[in-house]
N, C-alpha and C. Protein backbone atom coordinates (compact mmCIF):
# COMPACT_ATOMS: atom_id res chain seq x y z
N UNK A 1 -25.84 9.41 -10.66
CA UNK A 1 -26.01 10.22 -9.45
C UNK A 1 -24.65 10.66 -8.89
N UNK A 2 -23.96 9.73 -9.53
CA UNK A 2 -22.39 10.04 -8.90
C UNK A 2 -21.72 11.49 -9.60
N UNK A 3 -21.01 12.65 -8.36
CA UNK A 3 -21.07 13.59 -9.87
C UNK A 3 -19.25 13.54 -10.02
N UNK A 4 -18.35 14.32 -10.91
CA UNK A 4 -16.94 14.33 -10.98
C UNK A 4 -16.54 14.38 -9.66
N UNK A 5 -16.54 15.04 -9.06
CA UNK A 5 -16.13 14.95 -7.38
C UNK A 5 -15.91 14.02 -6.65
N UNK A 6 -16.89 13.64 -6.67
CA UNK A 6 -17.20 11.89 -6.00
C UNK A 6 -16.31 11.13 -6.40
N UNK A 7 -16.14 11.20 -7.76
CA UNK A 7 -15.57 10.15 -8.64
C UNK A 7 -13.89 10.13 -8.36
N UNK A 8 -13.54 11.52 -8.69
CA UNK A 8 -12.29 12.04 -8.69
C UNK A 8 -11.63 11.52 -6.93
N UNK A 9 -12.57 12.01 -6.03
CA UNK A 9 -11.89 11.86 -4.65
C UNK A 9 -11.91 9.81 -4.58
N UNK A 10 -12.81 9.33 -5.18
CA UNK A 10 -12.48 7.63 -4.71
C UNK A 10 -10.83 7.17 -5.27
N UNK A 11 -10.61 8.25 -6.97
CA UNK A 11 -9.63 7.93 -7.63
C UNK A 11 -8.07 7.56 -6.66
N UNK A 12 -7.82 9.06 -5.56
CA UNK A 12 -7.29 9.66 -4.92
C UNK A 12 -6.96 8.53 -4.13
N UNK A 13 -8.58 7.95 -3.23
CA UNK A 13 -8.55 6.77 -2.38
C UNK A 13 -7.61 5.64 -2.91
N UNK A 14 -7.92 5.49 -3.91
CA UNK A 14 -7.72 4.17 -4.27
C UNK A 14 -5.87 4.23 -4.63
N UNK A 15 -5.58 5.17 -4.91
CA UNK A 15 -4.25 5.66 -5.21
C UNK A 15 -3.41 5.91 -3.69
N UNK A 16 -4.44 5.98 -2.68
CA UNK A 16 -3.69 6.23 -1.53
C UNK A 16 -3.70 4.81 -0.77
N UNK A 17 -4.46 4.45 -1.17
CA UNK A 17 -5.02 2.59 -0.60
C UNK A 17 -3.76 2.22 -1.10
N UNK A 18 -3.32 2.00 -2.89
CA UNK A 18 -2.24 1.64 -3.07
C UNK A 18 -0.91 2.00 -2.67
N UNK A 19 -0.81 3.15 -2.25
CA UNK A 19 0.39 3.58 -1.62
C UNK A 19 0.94 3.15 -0.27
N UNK A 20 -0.20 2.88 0.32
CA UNK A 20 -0.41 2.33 1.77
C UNK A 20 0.36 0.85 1.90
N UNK A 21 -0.35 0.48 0.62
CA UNK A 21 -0.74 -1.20 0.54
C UNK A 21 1.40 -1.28 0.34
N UNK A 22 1.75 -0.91 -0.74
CA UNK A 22 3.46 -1.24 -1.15
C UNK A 22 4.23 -0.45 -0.24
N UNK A 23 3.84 0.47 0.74
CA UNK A 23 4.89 0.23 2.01
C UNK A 23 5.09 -0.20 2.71
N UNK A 24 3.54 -0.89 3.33
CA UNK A 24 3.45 -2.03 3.92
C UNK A 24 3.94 -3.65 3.43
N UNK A 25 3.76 -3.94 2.32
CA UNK A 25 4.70 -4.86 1.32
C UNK A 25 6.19 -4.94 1.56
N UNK A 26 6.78 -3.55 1.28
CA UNK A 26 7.98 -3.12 1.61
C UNK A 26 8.66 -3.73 3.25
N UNK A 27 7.94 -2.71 4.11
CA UNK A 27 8.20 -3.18 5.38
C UNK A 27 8.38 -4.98 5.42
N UNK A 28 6.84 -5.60 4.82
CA UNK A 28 7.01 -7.01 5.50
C UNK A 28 7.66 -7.40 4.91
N UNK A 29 8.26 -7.71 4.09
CA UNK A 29 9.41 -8.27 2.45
C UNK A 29 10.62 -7.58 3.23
N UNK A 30 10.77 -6.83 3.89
CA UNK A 30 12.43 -6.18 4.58
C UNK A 30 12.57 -7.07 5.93
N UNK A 31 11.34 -7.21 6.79
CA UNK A 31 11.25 -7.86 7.98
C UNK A 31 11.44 -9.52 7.80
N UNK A 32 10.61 -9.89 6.55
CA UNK A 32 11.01 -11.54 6.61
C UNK A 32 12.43 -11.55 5.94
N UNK A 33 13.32 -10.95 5.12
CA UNK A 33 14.02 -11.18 4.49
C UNK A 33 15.04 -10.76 5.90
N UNK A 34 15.20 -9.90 6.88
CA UNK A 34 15.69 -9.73 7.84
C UNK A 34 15.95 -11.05 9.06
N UNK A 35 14.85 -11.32 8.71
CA UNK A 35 14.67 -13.08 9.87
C UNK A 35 15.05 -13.90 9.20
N UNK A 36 15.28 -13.81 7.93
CA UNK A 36 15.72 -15.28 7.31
C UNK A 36 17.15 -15.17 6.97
N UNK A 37 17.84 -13.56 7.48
CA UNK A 37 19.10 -13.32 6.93
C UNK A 37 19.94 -13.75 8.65
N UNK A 38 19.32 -13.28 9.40
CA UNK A 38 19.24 -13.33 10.95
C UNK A 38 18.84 -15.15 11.11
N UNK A 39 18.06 -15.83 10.77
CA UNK A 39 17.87 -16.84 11.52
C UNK A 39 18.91 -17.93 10.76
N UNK A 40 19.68 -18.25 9.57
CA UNK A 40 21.03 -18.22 9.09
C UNK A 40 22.04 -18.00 10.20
């Protein structure tokens, strides 16, 4: 029932989910490494 469209736009999601997901990674991995360079 699902047709290419459907399919194609979750692809997109899921590619934007991940993009989301490793800047947010980024940020917190810069912020703890910041407090632990700072609390030193």
């Amino acid at each position: 029932m699902s047709n290419p469209d459907d399919h194609r736009r979750k692809k997109g999601n899921l590619r934007l989910a991940l993009i989301l997901v490793s800047i947010a990674a980024v940020f917190f991995i810069g912020f703890v490494a910041k407090m632990v360079l700072l609390g030193k």
